[in-house]
PDB file of N, CA and C in Angstrom:
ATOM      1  N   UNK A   1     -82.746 202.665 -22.591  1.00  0.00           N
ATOM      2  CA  UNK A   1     -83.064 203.893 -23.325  1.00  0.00           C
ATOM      3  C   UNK A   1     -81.987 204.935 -23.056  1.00  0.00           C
ATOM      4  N   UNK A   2     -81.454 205.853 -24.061  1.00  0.00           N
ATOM      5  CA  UNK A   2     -80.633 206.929 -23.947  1.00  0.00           C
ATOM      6  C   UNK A   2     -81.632 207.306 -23.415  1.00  0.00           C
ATOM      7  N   UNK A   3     -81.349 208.271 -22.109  1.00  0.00           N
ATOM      8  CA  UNK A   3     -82.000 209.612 -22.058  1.00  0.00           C
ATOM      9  C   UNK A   3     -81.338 210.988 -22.306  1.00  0.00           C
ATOM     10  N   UNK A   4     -80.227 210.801 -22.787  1.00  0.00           N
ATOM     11  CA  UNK A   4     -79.392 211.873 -22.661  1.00  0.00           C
ATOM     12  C   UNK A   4     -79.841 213.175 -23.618  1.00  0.00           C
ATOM     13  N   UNK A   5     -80.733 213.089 -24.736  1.00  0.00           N
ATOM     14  CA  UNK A   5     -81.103 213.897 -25.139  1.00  0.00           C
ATOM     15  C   UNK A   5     -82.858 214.457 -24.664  1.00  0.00           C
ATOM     16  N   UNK A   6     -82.982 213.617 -23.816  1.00  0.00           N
ATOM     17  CA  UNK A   6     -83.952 214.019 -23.470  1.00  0.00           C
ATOM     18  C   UNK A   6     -84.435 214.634 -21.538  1.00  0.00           C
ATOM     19  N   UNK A   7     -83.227 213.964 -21.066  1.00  0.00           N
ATOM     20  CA  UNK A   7     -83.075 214.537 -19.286  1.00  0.00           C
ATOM     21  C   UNK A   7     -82.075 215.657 -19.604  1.00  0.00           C
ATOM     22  N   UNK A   8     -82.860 217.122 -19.411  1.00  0.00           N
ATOM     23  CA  UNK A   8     -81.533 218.664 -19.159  1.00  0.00           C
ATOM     24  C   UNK A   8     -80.988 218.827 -18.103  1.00  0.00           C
ATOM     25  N   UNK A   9     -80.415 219.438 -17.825  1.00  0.00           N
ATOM     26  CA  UNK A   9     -79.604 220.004 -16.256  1.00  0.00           C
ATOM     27  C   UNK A   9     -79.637 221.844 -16.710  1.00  0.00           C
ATOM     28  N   UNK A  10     -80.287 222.148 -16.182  1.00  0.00           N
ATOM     29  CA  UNK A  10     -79.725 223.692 -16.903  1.00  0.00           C
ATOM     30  C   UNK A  10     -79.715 224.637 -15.408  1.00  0.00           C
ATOM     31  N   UNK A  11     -78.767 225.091 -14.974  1.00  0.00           N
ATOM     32  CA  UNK A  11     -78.562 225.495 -13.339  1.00  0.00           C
ATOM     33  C   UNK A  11     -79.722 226.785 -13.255  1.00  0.00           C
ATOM     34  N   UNK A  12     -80.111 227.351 -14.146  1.00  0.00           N
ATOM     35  CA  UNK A  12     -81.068 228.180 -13.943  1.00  0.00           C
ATOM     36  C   UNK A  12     -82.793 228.012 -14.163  1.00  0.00           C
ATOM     37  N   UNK A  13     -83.332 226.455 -14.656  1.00  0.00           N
ATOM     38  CA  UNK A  13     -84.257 226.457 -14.313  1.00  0.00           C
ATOM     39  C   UNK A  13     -84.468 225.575 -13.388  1.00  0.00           C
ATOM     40  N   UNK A  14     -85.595 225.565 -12.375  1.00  0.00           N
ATOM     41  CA  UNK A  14     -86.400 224.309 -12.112  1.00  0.00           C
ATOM     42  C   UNK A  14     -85.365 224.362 -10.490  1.00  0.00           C
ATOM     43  N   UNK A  15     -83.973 225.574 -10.595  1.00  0.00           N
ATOM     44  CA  UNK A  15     -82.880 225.345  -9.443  1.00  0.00           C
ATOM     45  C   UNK A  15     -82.164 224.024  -9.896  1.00  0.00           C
ATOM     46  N   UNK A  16     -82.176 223.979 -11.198  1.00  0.00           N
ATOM     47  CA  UNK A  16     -80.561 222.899 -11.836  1.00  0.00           C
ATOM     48  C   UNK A  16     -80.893 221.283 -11.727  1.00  0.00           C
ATOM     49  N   UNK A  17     -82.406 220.803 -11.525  1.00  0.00           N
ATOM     50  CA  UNK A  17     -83.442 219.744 -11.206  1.00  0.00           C
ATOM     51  C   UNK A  17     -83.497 219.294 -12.789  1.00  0.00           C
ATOM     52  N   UNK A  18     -83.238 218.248 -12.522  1.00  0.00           N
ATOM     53  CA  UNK A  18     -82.604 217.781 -13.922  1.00  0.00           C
ATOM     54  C   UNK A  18     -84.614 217.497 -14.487  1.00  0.00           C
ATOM     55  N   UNK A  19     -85.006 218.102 -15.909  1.00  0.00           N
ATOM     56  CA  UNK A  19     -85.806 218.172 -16.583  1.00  0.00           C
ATOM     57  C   UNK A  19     -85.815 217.316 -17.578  1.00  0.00           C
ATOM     58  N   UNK A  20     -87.575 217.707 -17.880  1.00  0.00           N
ATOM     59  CA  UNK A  20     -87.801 217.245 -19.701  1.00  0.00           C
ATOM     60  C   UNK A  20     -87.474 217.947 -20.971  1.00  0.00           C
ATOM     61  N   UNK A  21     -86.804 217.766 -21.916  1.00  0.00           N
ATOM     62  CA  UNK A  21     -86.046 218.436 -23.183  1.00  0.00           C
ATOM     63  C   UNK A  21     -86.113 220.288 -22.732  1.00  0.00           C
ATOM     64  N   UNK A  22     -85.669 220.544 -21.029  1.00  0.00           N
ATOM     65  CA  UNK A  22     -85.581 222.003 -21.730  1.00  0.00           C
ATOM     66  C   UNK A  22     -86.840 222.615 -20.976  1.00  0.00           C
ATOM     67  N   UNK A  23     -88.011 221.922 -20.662  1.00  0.00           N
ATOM     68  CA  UNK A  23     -89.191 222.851 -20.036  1.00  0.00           C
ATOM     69  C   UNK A  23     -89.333 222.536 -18.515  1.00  0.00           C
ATOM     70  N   UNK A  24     -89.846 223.408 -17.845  1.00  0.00           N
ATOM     71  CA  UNK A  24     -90.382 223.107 -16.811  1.00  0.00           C
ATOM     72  C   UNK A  24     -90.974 221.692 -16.138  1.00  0.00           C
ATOM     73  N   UNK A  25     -91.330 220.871 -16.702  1.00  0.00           N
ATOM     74  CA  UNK A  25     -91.432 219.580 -16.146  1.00  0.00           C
ATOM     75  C   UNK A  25     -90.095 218.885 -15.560  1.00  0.00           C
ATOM     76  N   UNK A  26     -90.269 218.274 -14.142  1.00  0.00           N
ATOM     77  CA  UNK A  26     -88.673 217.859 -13.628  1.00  0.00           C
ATOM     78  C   UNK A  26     -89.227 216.073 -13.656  1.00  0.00           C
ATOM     79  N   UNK A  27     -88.125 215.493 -13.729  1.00  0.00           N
ATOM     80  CA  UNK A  27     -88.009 214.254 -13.512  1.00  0.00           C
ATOM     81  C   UNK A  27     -88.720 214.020 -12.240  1.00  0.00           C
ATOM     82  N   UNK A  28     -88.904 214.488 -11.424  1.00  0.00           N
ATOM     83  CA  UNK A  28     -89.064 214.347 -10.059  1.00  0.00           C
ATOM     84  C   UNK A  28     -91.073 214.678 -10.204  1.00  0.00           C
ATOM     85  N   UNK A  29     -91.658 215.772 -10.980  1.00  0.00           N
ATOM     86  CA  UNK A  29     -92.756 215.849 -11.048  1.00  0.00           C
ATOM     87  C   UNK A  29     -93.587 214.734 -11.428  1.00  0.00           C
ATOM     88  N   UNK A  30     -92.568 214.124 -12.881  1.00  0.00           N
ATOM     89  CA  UNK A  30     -93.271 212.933 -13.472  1.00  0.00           C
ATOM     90  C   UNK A  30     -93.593 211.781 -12.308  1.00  0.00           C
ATOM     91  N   UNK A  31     -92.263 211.539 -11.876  1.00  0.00           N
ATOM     92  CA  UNK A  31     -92.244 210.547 -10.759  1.00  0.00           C
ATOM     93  C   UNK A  31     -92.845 210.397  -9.535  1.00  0.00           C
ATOM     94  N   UNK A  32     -93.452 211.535  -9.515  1.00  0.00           N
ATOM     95  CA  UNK A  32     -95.021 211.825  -8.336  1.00  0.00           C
ATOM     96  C   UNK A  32     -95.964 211.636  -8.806  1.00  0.00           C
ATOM     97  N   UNK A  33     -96.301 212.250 -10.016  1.00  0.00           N
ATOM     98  CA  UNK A  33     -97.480 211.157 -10.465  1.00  0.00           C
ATOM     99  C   UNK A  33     -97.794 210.511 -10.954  1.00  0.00           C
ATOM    100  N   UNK A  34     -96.320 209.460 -11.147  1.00  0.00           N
ATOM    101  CA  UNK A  34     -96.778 207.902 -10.984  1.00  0.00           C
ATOM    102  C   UNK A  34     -97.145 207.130  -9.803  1.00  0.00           C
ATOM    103  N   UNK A  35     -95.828 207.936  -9.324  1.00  0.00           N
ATOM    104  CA  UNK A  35     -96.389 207.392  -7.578  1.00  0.00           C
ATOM    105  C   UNK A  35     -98.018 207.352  -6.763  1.00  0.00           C
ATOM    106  N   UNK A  36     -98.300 208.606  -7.275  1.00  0.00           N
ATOM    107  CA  UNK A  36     -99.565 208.888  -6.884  1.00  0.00           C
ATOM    108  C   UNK A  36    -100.774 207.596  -7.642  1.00  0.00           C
ATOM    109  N   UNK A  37    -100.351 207.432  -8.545  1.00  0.00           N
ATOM    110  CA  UNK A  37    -101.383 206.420  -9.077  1.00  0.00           C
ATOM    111  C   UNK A  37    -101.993 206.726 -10.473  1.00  0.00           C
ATOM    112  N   UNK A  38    -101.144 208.004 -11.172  1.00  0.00           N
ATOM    113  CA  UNK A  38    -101.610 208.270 -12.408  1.00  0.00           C
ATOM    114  C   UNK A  38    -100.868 206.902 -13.626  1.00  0.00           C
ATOM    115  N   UNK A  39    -101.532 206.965 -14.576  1.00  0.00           N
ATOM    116  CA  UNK A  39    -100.417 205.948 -15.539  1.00  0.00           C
ATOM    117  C   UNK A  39     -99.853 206.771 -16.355  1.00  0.00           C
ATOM    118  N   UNK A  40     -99.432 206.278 -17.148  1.00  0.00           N
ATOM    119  CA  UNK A  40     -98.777 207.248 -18.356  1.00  0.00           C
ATOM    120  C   UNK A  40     -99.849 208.009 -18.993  1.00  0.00           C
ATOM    121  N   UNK A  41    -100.890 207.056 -19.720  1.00  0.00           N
ATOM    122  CA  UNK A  41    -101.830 207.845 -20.252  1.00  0.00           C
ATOM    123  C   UNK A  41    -102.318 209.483 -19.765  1.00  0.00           C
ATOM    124  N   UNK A  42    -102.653 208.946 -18.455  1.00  0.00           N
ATOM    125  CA  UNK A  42    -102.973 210.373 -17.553  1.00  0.00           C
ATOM    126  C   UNK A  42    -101.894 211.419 -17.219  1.00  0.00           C
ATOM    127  N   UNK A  43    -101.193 211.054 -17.472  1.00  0.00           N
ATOM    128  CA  UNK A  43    -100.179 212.371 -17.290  1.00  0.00           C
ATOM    129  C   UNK A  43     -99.968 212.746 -18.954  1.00  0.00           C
ATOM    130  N   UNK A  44     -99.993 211.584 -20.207  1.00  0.00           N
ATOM    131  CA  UNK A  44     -99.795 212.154 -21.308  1.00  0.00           C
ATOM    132  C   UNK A  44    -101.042 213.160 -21.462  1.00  0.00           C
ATOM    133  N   UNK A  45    -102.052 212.900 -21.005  1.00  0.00           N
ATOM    134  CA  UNK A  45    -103.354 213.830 -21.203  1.00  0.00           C
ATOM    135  C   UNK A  45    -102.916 214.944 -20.863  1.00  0.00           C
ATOM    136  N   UNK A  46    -102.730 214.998 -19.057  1.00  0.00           N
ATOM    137  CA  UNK A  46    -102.982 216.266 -18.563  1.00  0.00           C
ATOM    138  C   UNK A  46    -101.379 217.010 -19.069  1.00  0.00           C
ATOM    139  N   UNK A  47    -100.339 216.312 -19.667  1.00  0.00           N
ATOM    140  CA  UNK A  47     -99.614 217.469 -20.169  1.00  0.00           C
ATOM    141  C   UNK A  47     -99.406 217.070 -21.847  1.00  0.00           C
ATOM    142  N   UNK A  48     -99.704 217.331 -22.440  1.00  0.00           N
ATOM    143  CA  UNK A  48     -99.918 217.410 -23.789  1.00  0.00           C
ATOM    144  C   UNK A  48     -98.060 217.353 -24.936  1.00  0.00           C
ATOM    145  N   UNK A  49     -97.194 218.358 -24.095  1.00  0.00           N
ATOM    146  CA  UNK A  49     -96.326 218.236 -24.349  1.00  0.00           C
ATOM    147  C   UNK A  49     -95.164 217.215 -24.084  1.00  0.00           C
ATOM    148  N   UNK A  50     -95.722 216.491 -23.147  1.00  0.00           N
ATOM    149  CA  UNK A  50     -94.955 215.552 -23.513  1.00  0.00           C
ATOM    150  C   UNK A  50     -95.238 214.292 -24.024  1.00  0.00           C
ATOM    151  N   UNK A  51     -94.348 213.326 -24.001  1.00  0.00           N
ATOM    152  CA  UNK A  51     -94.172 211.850 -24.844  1.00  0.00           C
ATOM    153  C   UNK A  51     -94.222 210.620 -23.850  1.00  0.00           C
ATOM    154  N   UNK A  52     -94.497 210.003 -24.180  1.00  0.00           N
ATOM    155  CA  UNK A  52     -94.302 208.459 -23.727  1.00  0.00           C
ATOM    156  C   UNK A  52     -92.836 207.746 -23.796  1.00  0.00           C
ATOM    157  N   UNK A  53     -92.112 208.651 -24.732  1.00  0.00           N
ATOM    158  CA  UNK A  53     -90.602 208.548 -24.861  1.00  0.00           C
ATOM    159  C   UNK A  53     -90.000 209.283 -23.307  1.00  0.00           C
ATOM    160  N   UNK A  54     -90.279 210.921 -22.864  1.00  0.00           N
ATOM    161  CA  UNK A  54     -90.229 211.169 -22.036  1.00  0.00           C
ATOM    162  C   UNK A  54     -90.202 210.480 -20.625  1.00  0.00           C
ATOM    163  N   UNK A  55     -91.663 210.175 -20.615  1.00  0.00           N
ATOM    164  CA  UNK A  55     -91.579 209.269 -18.790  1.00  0.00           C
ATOM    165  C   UNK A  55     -90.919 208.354 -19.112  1.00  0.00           C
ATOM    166  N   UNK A  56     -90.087 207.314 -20.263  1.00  0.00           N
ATOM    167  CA  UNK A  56     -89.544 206.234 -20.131  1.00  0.00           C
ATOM    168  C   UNK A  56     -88.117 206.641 -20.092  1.00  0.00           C
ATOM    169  N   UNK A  57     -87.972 207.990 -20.399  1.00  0.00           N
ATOM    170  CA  UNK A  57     -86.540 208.429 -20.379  1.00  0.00           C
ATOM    171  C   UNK A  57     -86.403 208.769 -18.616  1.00  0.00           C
ATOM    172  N   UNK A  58     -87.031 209.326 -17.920  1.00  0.00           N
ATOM    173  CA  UNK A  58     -87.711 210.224 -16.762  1.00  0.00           C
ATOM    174  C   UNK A  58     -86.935 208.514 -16.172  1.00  0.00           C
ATOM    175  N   UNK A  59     -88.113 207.750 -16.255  1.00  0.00           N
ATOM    176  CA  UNK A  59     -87.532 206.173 -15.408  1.00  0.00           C
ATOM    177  C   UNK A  59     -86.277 205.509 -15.621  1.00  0.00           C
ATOM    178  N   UNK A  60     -86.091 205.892 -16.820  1.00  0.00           N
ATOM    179  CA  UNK A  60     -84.274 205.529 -17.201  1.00  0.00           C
ATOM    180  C   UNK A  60     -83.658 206.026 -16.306  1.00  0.00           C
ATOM    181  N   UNK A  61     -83.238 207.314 -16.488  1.00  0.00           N
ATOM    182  CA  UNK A  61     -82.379 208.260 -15.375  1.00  0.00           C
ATOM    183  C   UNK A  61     -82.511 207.780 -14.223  1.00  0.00           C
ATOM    184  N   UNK A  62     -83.632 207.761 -13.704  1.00  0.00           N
ATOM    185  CA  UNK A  62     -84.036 207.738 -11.935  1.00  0.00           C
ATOM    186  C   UNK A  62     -83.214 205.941 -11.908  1.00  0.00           C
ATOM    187  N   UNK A  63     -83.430 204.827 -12.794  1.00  0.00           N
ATOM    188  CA  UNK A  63     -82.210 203.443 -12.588  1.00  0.00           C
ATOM    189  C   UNK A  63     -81.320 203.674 -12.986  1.00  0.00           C
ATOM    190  N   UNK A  64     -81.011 204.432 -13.942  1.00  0.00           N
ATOM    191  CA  UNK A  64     -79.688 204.800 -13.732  1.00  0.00           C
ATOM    192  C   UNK A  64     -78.573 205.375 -12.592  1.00  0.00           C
ATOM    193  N   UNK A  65     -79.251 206.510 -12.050  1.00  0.00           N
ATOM    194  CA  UNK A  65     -78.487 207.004 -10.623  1.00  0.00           C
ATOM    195  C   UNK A  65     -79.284 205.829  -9.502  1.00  0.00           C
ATOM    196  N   UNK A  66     -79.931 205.174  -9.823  1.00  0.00           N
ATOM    197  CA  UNK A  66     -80.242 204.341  -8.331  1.00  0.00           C
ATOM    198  C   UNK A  66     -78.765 203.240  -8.554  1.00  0.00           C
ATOM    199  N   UNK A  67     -78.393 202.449  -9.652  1.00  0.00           N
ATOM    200  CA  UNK A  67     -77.210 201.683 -10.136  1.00  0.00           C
ATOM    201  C   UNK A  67     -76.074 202.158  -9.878  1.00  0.00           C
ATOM    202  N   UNK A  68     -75.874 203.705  -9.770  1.00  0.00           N
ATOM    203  CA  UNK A  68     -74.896 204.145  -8.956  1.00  0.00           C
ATOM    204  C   UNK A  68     -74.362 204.753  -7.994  1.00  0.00           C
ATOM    205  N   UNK A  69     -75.928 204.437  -7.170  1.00  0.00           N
ATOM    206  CA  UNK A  69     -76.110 204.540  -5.485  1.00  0.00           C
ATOM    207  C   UNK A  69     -75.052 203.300  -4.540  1.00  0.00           C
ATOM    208  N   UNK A  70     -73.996 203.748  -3.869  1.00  0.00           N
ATOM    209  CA  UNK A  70     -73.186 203.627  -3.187  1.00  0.00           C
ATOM    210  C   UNK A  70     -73.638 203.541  -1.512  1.00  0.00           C
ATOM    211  N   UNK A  71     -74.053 202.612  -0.796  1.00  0.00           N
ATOM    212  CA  UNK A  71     -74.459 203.056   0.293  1.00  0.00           C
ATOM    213  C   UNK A  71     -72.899 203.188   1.206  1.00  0.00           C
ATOM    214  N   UNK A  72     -72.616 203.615   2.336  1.00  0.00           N
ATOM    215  CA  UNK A  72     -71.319 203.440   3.204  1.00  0.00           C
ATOM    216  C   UNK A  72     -72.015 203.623   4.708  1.00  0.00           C
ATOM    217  N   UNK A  73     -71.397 202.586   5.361  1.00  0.00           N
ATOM    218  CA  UNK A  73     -71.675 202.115   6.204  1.00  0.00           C
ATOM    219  C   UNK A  73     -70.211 202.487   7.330  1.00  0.00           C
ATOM    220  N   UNK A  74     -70.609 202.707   8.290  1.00  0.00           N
ATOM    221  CA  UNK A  74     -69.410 203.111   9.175  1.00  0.00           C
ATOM    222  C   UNK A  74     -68.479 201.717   9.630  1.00  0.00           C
TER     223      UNK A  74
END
């Protein structure tokens, strides 16, 4: 999935926490409550504004920078 139109960077909200199209939701919020045990459904409920396109963009990004996680070892 592109996420590129849908993960923002904007240095003045959220403290530059890369977001959903622009609002207050961070990649990082979604990804807690999946963790926590919500599914998609339940988070599409409890936030209305977003998409199912969203959290799959949200999980794109997060394999994307894990694919270009570099570990270094001394």
């Amino acid at each position: 999935m592109d996420y590129s139109q849908i993960i923002t960077l904007e240095p003045g909200k959220r403290s530059g926490k890369p977001c959903i199209r622009g609002l207050r939701i961070t990649v990082y919020d979604v990804l807690s409550y999946l963790a926590a045990g919500m599914s998609i459904d339940d988070i599409l409920s409890d936030f209305p504004s977003l998409t199912r396109d969203d959290i799959l963009a949200c999980l794109s990004y997060v394999a994307d920078r894990e694919r270009h996680t570099v570990v270094l070892r001394p």
